[in-house]
Protein backbone atom coordinates (compact mmCIF):
# COMPACT_ATOMS: atom_id res chain seq x y z
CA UNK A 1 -94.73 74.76 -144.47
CA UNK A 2 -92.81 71.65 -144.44
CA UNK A 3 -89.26 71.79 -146.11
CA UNK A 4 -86.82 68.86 -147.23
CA UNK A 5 -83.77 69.04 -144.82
CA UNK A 6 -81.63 70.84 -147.17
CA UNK A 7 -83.79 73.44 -147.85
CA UNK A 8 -83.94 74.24 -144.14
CA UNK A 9 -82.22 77.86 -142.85
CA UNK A 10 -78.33 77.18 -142.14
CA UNK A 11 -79.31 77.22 -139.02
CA UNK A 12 -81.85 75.45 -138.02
CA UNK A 13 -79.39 72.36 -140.16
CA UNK A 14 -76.83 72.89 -138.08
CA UNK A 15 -79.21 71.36 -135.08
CA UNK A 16 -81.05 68.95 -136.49
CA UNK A 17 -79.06 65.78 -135.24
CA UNK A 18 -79.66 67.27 -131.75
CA UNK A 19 -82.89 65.49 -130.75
CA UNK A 20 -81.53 61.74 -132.36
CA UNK A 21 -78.24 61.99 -130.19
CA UNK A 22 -79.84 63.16 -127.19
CA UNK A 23 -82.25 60.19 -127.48
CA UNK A 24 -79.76 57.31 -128.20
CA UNK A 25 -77.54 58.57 -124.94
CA UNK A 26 -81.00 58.66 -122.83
CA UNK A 27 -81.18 54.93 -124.38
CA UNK A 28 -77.84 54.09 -123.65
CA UNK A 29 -78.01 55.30 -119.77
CA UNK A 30 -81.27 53.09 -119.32
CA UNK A 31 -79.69 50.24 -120.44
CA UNK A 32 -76.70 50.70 -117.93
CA UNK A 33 -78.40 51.53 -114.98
CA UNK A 34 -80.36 48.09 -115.24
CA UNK A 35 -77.15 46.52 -114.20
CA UNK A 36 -75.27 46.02 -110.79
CA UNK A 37 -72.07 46.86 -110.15
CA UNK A 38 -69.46 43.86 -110.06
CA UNK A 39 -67.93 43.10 -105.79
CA UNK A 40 -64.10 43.07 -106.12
CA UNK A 41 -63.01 39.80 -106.15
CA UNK A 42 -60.90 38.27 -103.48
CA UNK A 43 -57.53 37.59 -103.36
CA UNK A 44 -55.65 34.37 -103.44
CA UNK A 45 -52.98 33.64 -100.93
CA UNK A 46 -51.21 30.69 -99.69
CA UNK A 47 -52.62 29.65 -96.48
CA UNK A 48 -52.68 26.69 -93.93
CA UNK A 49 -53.90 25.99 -91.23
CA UNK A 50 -51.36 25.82 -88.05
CA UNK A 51 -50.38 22.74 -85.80
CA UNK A 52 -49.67 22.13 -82.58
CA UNK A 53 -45.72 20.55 -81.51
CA UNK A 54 -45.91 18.23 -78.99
CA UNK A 55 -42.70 17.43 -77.16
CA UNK A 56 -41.14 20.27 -78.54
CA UNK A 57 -37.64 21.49 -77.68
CA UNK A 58 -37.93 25.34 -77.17
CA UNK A 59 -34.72 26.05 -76.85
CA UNK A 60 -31.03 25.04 -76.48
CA UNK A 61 -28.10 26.63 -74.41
CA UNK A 62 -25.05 26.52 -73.10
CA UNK A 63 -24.46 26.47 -69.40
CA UNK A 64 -22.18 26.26 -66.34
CA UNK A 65 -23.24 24.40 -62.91
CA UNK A 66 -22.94 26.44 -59.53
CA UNK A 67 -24.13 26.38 -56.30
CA UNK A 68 -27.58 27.47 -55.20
CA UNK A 69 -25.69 29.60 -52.65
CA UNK A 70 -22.40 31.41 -53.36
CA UNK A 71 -20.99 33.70 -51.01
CA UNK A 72 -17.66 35.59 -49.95
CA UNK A 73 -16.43 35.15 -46.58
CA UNK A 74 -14.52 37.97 -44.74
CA UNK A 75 -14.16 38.98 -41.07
CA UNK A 76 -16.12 41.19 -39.54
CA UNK A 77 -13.52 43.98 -37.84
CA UNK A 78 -10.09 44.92 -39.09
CA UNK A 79 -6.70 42.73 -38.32
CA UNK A 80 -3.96 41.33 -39.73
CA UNK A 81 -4.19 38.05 -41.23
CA UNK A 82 -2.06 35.01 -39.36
CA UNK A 83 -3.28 32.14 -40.42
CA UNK A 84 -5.33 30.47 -42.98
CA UNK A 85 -6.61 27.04 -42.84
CA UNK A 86 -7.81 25.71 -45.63
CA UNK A 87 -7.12 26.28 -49.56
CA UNK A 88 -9.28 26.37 -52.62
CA UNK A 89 -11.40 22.97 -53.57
CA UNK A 90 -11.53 22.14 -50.00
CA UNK A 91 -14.68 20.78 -48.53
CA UNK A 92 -15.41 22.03 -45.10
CA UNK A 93 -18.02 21.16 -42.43
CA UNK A 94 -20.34 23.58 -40.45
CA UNK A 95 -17.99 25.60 -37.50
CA UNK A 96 -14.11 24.34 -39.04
CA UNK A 97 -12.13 27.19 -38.67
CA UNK A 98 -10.68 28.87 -42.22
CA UNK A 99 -8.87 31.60 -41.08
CA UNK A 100 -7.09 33.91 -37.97
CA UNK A 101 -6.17 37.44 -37.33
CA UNK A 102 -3.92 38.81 -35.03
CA UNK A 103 -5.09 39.13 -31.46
CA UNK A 104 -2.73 41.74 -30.62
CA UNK A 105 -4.06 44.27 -33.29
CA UNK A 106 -7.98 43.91 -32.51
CA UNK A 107 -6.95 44.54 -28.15
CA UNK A 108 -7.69 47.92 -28.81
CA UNK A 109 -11.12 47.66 -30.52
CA UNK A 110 -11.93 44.78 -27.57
CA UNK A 111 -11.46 47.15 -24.56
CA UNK A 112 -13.01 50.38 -26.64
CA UNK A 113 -15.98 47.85 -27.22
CA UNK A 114 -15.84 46.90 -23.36
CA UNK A 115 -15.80 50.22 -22.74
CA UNK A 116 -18.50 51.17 -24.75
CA UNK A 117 -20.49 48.67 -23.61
CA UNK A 118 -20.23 49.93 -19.46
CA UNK A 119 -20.67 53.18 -20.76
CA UNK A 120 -24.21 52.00 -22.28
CA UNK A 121 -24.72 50.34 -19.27
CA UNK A 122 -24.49 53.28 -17.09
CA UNK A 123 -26.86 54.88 -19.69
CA UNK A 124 -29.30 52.34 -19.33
CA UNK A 125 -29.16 52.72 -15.08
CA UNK A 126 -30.01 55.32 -14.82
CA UNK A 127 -32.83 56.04 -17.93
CA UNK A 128 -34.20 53.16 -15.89
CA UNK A 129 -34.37 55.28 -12.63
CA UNK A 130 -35.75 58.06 -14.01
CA UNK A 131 -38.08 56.24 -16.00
CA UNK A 132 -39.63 54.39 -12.54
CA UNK A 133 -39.26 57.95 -10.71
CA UNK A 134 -41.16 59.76 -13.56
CA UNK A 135 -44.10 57.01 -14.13
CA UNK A 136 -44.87 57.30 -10.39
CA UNK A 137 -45.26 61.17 -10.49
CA UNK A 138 -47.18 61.19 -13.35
CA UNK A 139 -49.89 58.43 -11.34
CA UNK A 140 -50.10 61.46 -9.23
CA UNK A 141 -50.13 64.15 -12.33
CA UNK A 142 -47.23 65.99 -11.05
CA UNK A 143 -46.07 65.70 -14.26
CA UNK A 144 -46.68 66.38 -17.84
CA UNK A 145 -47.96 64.24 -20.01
CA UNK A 146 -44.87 65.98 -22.76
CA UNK A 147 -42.03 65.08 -19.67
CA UNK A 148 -43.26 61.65 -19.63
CA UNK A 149 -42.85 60.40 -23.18
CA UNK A 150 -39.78 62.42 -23.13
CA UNK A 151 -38.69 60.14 -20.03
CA UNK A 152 -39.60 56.90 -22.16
CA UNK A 153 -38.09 58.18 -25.20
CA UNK A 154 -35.13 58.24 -23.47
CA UNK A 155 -35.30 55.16 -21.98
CA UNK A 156 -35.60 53.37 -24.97
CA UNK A 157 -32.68 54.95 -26.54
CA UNK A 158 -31.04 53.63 -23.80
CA UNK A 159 -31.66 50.26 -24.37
CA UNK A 160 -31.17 50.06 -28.20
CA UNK A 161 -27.69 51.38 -27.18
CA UNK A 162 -27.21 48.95 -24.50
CA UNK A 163 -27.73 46.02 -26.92
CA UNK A 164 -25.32 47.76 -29.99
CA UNK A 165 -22.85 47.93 -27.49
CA UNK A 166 -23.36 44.51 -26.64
CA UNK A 167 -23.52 43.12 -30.31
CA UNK A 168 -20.55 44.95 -31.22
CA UNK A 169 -18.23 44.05 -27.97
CA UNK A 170 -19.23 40.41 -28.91
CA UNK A 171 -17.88 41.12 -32.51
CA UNK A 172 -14.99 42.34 -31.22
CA UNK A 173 -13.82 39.67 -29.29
CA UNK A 174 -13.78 36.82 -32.14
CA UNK A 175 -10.40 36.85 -34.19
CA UNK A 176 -11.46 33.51 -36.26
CA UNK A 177 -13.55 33.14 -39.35
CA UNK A 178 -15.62 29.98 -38.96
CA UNK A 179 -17.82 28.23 -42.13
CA UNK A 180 -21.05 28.99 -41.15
CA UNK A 181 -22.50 26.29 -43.45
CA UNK A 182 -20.56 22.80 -44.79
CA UNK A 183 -19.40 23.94 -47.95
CA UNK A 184 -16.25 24.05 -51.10
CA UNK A 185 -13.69 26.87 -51.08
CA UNK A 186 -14.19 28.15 -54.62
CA UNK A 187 -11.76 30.96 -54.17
CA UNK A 188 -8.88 32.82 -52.27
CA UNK A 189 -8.48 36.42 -51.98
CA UNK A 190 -6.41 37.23 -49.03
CA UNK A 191 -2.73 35.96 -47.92
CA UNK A 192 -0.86 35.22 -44.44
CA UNK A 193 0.65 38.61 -43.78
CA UNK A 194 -2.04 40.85 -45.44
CA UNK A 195 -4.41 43.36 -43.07
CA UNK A 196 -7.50 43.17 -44.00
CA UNK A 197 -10.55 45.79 -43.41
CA UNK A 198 -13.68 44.69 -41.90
CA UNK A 199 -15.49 42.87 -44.34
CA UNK A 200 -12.99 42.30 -46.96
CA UNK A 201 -13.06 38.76 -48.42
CA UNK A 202 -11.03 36.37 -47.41
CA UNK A 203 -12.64 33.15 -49.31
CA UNK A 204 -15.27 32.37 -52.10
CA UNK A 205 -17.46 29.47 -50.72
CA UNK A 206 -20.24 27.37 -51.82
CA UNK A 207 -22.49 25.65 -49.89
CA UNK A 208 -23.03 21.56 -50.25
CA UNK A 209 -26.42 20.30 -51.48
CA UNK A 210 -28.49 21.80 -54.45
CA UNK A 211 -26.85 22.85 -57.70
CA UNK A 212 -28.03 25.34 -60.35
CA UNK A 213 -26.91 26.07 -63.85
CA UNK A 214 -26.58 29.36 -65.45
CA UNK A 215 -27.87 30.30 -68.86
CA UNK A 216 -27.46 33.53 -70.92
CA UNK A 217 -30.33 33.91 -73.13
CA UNK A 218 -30.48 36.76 -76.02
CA UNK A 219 -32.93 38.91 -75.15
CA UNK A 220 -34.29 37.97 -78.73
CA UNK A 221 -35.24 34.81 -77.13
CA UNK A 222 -35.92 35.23 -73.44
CA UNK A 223 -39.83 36.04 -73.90
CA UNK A 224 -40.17 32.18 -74.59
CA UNK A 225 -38.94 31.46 -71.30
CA UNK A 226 -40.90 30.92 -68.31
CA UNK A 227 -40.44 30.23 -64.36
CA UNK A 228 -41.26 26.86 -63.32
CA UNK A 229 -40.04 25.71 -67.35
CA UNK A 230 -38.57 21.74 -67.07
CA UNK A 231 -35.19 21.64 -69.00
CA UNK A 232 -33.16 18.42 -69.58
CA UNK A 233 -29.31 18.70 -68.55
CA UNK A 234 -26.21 17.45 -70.31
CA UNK A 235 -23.04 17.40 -69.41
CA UNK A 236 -19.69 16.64 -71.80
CA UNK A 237 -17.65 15.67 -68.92
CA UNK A 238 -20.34 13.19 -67.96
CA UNK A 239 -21.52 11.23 -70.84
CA UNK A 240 -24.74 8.82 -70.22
CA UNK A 241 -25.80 11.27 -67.20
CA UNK A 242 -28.74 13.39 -67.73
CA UNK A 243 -30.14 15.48 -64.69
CA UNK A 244 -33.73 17.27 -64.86
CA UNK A 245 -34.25 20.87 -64.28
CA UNK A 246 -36.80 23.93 -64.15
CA UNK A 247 -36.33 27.53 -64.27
CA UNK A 248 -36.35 28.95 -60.94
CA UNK A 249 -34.85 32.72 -61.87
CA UNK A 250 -34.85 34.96 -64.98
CA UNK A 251 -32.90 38.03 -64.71
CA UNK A 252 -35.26 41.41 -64.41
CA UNK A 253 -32.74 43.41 -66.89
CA UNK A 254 -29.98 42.09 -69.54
CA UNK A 255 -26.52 42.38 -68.95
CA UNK A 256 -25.29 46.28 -69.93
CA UNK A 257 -22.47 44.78 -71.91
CA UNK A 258 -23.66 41.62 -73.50
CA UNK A 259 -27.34 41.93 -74.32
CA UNK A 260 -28.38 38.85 -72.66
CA UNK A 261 -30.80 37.93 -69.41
CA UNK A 262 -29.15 35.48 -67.01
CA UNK A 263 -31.42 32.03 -66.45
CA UNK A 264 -31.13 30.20 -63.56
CA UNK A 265 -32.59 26.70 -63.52
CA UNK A 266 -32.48 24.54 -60.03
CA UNK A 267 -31.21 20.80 -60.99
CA UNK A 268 -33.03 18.06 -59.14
CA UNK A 269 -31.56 15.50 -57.57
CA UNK A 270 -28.20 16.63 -58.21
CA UNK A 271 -25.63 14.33 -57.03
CA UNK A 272 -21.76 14.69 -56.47
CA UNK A 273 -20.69 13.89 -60.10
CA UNK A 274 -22.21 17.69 -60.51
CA UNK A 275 -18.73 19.59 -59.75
CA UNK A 276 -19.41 23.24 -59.49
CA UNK A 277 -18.25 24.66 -63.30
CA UNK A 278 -18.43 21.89 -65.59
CA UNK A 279 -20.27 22.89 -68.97
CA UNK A 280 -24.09 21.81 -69.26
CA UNK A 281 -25.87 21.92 -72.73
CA UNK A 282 -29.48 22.62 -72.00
CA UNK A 283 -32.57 21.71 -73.80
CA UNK A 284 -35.44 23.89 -72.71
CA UNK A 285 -38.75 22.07 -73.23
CA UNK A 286 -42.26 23.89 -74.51
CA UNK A 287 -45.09 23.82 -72.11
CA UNK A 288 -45.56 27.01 -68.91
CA UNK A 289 -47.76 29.00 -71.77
CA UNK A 290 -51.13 29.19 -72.23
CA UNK A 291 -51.08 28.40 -75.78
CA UNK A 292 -49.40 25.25 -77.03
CA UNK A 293 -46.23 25.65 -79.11
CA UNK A 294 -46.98 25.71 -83.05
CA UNK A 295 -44.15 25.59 -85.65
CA UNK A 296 -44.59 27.95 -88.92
CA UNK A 297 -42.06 28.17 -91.97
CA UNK A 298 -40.56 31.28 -92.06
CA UNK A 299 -41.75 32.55 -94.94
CA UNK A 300 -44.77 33.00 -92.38
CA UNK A 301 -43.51 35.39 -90.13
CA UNK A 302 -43.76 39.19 -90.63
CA UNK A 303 -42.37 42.01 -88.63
CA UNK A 304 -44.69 44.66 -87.22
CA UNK A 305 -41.75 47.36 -86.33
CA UNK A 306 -39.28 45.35 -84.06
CA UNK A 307 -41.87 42.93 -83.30
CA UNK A 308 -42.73 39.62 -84.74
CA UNK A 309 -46.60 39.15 -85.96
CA UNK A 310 -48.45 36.63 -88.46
CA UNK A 311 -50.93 37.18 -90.66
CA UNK A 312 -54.28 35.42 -90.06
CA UNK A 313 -57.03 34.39 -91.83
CA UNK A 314 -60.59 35.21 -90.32
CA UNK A 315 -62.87 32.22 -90.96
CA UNK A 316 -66.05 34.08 -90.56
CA UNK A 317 -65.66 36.43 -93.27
CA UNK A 318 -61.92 35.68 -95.11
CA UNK A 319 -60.09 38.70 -94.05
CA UNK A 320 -56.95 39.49 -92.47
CA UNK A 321 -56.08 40.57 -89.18
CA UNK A 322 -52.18 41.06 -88.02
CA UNK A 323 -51.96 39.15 -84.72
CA UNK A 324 -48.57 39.44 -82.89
CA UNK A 325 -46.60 36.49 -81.43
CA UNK A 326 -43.34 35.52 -79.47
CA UNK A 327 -40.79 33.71 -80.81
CA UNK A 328 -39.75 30.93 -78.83
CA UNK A 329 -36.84 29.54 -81.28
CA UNK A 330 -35.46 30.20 -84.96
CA UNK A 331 -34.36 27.10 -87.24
CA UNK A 332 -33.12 27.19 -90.55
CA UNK A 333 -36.54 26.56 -92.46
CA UNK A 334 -39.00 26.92 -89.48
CA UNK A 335 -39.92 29.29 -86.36
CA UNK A 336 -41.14 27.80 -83.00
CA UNK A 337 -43.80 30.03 -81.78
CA UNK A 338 -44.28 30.44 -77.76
CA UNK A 339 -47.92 32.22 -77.95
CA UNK A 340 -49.93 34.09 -80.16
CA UNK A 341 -51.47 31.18 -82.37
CA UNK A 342 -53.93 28.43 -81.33
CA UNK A 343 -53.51 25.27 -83.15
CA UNK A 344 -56.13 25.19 -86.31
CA UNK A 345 -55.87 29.01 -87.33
CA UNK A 346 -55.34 29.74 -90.93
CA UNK A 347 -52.00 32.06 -91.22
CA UNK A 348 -50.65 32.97 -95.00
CA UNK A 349 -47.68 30.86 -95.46
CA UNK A 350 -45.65 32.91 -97.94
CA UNK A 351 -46.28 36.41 -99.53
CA UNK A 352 -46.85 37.83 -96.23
CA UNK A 353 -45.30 41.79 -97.61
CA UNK A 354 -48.44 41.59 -100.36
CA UNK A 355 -51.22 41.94 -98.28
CA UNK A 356 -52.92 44.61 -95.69
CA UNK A 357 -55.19 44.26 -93.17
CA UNK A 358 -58.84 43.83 -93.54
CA UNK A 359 -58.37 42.55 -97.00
CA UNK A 360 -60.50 39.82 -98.54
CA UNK A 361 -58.78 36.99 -99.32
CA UNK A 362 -59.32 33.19 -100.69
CA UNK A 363 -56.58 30.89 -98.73
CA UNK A 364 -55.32 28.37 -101.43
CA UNK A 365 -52.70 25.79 -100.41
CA UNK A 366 -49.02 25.18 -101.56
CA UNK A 367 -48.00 24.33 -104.60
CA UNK A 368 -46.06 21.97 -103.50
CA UNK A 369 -46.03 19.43 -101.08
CA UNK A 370 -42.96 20.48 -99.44
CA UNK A 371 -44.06 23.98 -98.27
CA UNK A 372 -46.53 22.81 -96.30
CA UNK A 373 -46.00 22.79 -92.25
CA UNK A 374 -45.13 19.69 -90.99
C-alpha cells in the first residue's frame, strides 16, 4: 500500500530525507576527487647573481717597521760592568766591541774553569786506558760482553765532559761583548757600574738588511689573511715612497689582552729611508685563495651562530641552501668576501631572516637600481 508522505508513520517521516542527502554528498565527493591538489607556490625573493672584484683591496692596517732580526745582547757569565761602547741609534759592524766587564771579578770562574777542564782531562786519560786495556781482553773473551759496554759507556762520558769543560773554560775567559752581526742599537738596559748575571741584557740590537712591518689584525678579520699575501706599504714620514710586501708570518694565537693576531709582512727591497719604527699604513691586496674575492651588500649576509653564511639559490631546482663564508673586509654598504662564493651564484640580496633552508623560491631582482651589486 502506497501512502502520500504525510500519511506515513511518524517515523518512518522522520527518515525520509535520508536517502536524497546521502546521495547529493556521494555526488559532491565524486566531483572533488576528479581534481588535483594545487603545488605550493614558490616564494619570491630578491636575488642576484654575485661578481667577482678584481684588484681588490682586502684590507687596510696600521703598522710599524722593524727588523727581520731583533735580539738582546748580554754576556754570557756574571761581572761587573766597566765599560760600554756604544749608545742607542748607533750602527755597528760585525766584531766592534759594545761592552766590558771587570777582569778581576770573572779570575775566579777562569781558574775554576781551568781547573775543571784538567780535571776532565784526567778523566778522559785514563777512560781512554781502560777503554784500550778492556777492548783487548775482550778479543780474547776474558771479559764480559756487560764490562765492555760499561767500559765504553764510560769512556764516552768522558769525552762529553772533556769538551763542556772546554766550551765553558773558553766562555770564561772572554770579558767583552762583541756584535756578532753589523747592526743598530735599539736599546740600553744596563749602566757602567751595574753587575750583571749571566745572560742579562745589556743592549737591544737589530741587524742591517731586510725590514718587516708589524700588523695587528682583529681576529674578526684575520681568516682573510694568507702567507705569501702581496701588500702595498705607505709611509707618512715618507710621502711619494711606496715599498711592496707579502705576508711571511701570522701569529698561531691572538694576543691574551688585546684580541688581535700579530702579521708580519717581509718588505722587499727595503732601502735605508726604512728607519726601524716609523708608522706604515698597509693595504692588503685579494688574491692567495682559491676563490676570487666577490663583494655583496650587506643586507646579504646572515649569521649562522657566530659565523657568517649567505643564502644561495640552487639553479637546478630554486631552493636554498645556507653556505658559509669568510669575511675578508666590512664597508659601510658592502662586505668583501675571502671564500665561500664563486662568481655567478645567485645569493638573496635582502630579506635574508624570512627564509629557511630547502625552501622553493623564485629570485626576482631589486627594485631599484641602486641595490643591485656593483
Amino acid at each position: 500500500m502506497n501512502l502520500p508522505p504525510h500519511r506515513l508513520p511518524r517515523g518512518l517521516a522522520r527518515h525520509a530525507w535520508l536517502p536524497l542527502a546521502i546521495s547529493i554528498s556521494l555526488s559532491l565527493l565524486a566531483g572533488c576527487s576528479g581534481k588535483a591538489p594545487q603545488a605550493a607556490s614558490a616564494a619570491p625573493v630578491i636575488a642576484m647573481p654575485v661578481q667577482a672584484v678584481d684588484g681588490a683591496v682586502a684590507g687596510r692596517f696600521p703598522g710599524d717597521v722593524h727588523a727581520r732580526y731583533e735580539m738582546p745582547l748580554s754576556f754570557r757569565m756574571a761581572g761587573r760592568l766597566i765599560a760600554r761602547n756604544v749608545d742607542p741609534g748607533e750602527r755597528v759592524k760585525q766584531g766592534q766591541p759594545l761592552a766590558q766587564l771587570d777582569p778581576a771579578d770573572p779570575s775566579l770562574q777562569l781558574a775554576y774553569a781551568k781547573a775543571t777542564l784538567e780535571a776532565a782531562e784526567h778523566r778522559l786519560l785514563f777512560a781512554t786506558q781502560q777503554r784500550d786495556r778492556d777492548e783487548a781482553q775482550f778479543k780474547q773473551n776474558l771479559i764480559s760482553q756487560l764490562q765492555w759496554q760499561q767500559t765504553q759507556d764510560n769512556y764516552a762520558a768522558a769525552l762529553a765532559g772533556r769538551d763542556q769543560a772546554r766550551q765553558q773554560y773558553k766562555l770564561a775567559q772572554s770579558t767583552t761583548l762583541v756584535a756578532d752581526h753589523d747592526g743598530i742599537i735599539t736599546s740600553r738596559q744596563a749602566e757602567v757600574g751595574q753587575v750583571l748575571a749571566a745572560g742579562q741584557q745589556v743592549f737591544g740590537f737589530a741587524w742591517s738588511g731586510e725590514r718587516e712591518v708589524y700588523v695587528d689584525v682583529p681576529e674578526s678579520r684575520v681568516g682573510g689573511i694568507a702567507i705569501g699575501q702581496s701588500a702595498t706599504l705607505t709611509l707618512p714620514a715618507l710621502p711619494g715612497h711606496t715599498y711592496a710586501a707579502r705576508v711571511r708570518e701570522i701569529a698561531p694565537a691572538a694576543d691574551a689582552q688585546s684580541h688581535t693576531y700579530l702579521v708580519k709582512l717581509a718588505v722587499d727591497h727595503a732601502d735605508p729611508a726604512l728607519q726601524l719604527g716609523m708608522t706604515a699604513d698597509v693595504s692588503l691586496q685579494a688574491g692567495k685563495t682559491d676563490d676570487p674575492l666577490v663583494k655583496i651588500p650587506v643586507t646579504a649576509l646572515f649569521h649562522q651562530g657566530e659565523h657568517p653564511a649567505v643564502w644561495v639559490v640552487d639553479p637546478g631546482n630554486s631552493t636554498l641552501a645556507l653556505r658559509p663564508v669568510t669575511v675578508a673586509r666590512y664597508d659601510e654598504r658592502d662586505v668583501l668576501l675571502a671564500s665561500g662564493l664563486k662568481p655567478g651564484e645567485r645569493i638573496v640580496m635582502q630579506g635574508v631572516h624570512t627564509v629557511s633552508v630547502g625552501e622553493k623560491v623564485t629570485p626576482i631582482a631589486p627594485p631599484h637600481a641602486e641595490d643591485a651589486p656593483q
